[in-house]
N, C-alpha and C. Protein backbone atom coordinates (compact mmCIF):
# COMPACT_ATOMS: atom_id res chain seq x y z
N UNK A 1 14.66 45.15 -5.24
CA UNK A 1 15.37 44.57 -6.38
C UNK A 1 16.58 43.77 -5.91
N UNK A 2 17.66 44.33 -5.13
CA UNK A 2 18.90 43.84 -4.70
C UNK A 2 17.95 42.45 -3.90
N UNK A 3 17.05 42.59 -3.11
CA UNK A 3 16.33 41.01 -2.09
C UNK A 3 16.04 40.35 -3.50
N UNK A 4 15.65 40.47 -4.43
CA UNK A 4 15.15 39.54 -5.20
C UNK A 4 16.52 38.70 -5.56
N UNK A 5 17.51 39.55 -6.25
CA UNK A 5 18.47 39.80 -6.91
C UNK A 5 19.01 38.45 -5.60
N UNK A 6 19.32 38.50 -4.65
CA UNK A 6 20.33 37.92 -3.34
C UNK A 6 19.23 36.50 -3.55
N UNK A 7 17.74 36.37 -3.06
CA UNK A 7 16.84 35.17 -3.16
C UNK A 7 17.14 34.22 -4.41
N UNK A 8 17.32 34.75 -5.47
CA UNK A 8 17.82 34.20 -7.21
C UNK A 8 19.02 33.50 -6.78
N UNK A 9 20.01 34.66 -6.14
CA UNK A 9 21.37 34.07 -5.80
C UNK A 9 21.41 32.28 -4.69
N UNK A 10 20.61 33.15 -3.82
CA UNK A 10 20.65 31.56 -3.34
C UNK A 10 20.05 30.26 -3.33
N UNK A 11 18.78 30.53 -4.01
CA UNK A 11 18.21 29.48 -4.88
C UNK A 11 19.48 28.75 -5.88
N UNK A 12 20.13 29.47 -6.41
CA UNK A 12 20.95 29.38 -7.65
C UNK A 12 22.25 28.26 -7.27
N UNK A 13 22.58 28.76 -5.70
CA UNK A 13 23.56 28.44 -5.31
C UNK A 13 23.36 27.32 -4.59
N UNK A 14 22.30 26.71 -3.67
CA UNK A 14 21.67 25.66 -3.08
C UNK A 14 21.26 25.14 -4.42
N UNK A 15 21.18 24.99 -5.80
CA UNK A 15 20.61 24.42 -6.49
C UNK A 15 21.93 23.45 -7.16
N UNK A 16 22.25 24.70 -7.15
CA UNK A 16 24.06 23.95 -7.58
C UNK A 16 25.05 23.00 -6.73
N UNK A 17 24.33 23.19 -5.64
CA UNK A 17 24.88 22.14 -4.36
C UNK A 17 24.59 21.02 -4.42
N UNK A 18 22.79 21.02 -4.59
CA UNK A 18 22.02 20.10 -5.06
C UNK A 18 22.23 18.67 -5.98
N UNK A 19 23.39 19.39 -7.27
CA UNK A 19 23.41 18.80 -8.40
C UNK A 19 24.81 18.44 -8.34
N UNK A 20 25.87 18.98 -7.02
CA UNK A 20 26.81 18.42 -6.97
C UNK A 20 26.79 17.17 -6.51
N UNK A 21 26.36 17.20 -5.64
CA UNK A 21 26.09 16.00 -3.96
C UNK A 21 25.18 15.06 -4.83
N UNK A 22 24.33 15.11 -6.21
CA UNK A 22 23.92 13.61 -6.81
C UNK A 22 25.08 13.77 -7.77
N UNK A 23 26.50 13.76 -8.17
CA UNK A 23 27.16 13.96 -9.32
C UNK A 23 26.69 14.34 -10.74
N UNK A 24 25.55 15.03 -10.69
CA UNK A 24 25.29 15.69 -11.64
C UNK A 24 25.89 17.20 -12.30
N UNK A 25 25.67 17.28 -13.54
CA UNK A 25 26.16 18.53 -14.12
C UNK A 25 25.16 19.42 -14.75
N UNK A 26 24.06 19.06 -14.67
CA UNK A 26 22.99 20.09 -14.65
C UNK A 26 22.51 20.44 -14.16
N UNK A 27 21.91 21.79 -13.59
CA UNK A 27 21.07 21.95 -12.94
C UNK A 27 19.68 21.72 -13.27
N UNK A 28 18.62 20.93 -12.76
CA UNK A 28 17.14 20.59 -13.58
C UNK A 28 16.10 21.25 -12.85
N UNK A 29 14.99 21.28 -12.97
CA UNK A 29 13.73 21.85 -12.20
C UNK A 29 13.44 21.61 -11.44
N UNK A 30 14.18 20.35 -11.28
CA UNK A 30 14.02 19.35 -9.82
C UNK A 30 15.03 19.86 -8.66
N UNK A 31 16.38 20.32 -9.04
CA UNK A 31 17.29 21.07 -8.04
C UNK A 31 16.62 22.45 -7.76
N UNK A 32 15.98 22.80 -8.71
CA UNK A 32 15.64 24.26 -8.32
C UNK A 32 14.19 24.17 -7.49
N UNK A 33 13.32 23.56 -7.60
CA UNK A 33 12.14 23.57 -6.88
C UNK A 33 12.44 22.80 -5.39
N UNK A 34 13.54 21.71 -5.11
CA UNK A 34 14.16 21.13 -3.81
C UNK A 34 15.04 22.49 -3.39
N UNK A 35 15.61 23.25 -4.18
CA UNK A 35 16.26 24.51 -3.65
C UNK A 35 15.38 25.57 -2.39
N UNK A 36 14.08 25.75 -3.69
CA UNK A 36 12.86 26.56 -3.40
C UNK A 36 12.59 26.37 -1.85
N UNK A 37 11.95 24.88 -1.99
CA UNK A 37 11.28 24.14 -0.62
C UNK A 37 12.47 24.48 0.28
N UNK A 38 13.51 24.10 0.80
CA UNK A 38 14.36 24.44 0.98
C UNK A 38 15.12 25.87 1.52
N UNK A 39 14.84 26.84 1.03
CA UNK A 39 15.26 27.94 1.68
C UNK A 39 13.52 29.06 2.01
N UNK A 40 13.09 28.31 1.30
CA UNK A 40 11.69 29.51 1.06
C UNK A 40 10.86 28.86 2.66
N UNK A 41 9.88 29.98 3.40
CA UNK A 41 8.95 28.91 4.34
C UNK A 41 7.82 28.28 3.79
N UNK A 42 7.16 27.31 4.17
CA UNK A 42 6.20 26.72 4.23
C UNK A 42 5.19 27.09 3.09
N UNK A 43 4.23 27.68 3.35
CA UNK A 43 3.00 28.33 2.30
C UNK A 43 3.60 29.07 1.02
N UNK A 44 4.88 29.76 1.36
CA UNK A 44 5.58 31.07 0.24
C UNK A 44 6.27 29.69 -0.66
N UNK A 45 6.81 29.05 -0.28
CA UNK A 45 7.01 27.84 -0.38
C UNK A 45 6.21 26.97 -2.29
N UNK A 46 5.39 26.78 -1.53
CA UNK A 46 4.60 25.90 -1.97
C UNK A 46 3.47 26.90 -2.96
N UNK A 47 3.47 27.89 -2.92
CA UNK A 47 2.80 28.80 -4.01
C UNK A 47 4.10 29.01 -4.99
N UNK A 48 5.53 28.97 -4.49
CA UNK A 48 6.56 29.25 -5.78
C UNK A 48 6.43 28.45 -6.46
N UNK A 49 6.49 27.08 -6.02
CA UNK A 49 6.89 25.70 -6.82
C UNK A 49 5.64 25.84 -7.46
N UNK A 50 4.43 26.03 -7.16
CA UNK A 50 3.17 25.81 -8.16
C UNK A 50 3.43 27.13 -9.48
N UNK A 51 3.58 28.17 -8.77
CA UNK A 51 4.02 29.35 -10.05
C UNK A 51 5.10 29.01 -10.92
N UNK A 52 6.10 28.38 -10.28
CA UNK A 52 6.89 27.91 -11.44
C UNK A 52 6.94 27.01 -12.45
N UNK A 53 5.74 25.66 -11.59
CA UNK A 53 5.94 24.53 -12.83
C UNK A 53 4.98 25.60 -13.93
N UNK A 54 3.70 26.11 -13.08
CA UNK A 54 2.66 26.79 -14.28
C UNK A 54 3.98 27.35 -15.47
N UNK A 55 4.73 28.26 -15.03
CA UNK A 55 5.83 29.18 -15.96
C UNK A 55 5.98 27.82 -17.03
N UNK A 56 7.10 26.87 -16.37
CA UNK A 56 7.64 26.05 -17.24
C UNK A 56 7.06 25.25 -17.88
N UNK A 57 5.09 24.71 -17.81
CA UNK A 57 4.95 24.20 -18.62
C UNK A 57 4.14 25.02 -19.60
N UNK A 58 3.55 26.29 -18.87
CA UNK A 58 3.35 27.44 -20.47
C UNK A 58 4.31 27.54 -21.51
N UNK A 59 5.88 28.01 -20.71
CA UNK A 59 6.97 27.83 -21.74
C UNK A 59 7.11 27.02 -22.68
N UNK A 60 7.19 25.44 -22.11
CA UNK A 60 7.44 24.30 -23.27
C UNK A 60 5.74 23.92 -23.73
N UNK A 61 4.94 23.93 -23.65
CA UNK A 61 3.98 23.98 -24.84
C UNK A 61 3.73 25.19 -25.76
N UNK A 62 4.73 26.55 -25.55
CA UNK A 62 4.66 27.14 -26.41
C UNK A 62 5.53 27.23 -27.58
N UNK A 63 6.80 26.16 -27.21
CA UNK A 63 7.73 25.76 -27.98
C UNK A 63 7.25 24.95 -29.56
């Protein structure tokens, strides 16, 4: 729980870096999946970013 809990954290925090360094003030799906690639390896990687867009576009067509 606490590894998940710390992985969230630094996704969160490389995401927010992300959105400083283009002068942005949001964080978008796009900082968080360049976060992902980014701290996650290779294959673990590239199965998050696919599990997540799946999440986010179940979410907004259920809107």
């Amino acid at each position: 729980n606490s590894f998940v809990n710390y992985i969230f954290e630094r996704i969160a925090a490389e995401a927010s870096r992300l959105a400083h360094y283009n002068k942005r003030s949001t964080i978008t799906s796009r900082e968080v999946q360049t976060s992902v690639r980014l701290l996650l390896p290779g294959e673990l990687a590239k199965h998050a970013v696919s599990e997540g867009t799946k999440s986010v576009t179940k979410y907004t067509s259920s809107k």
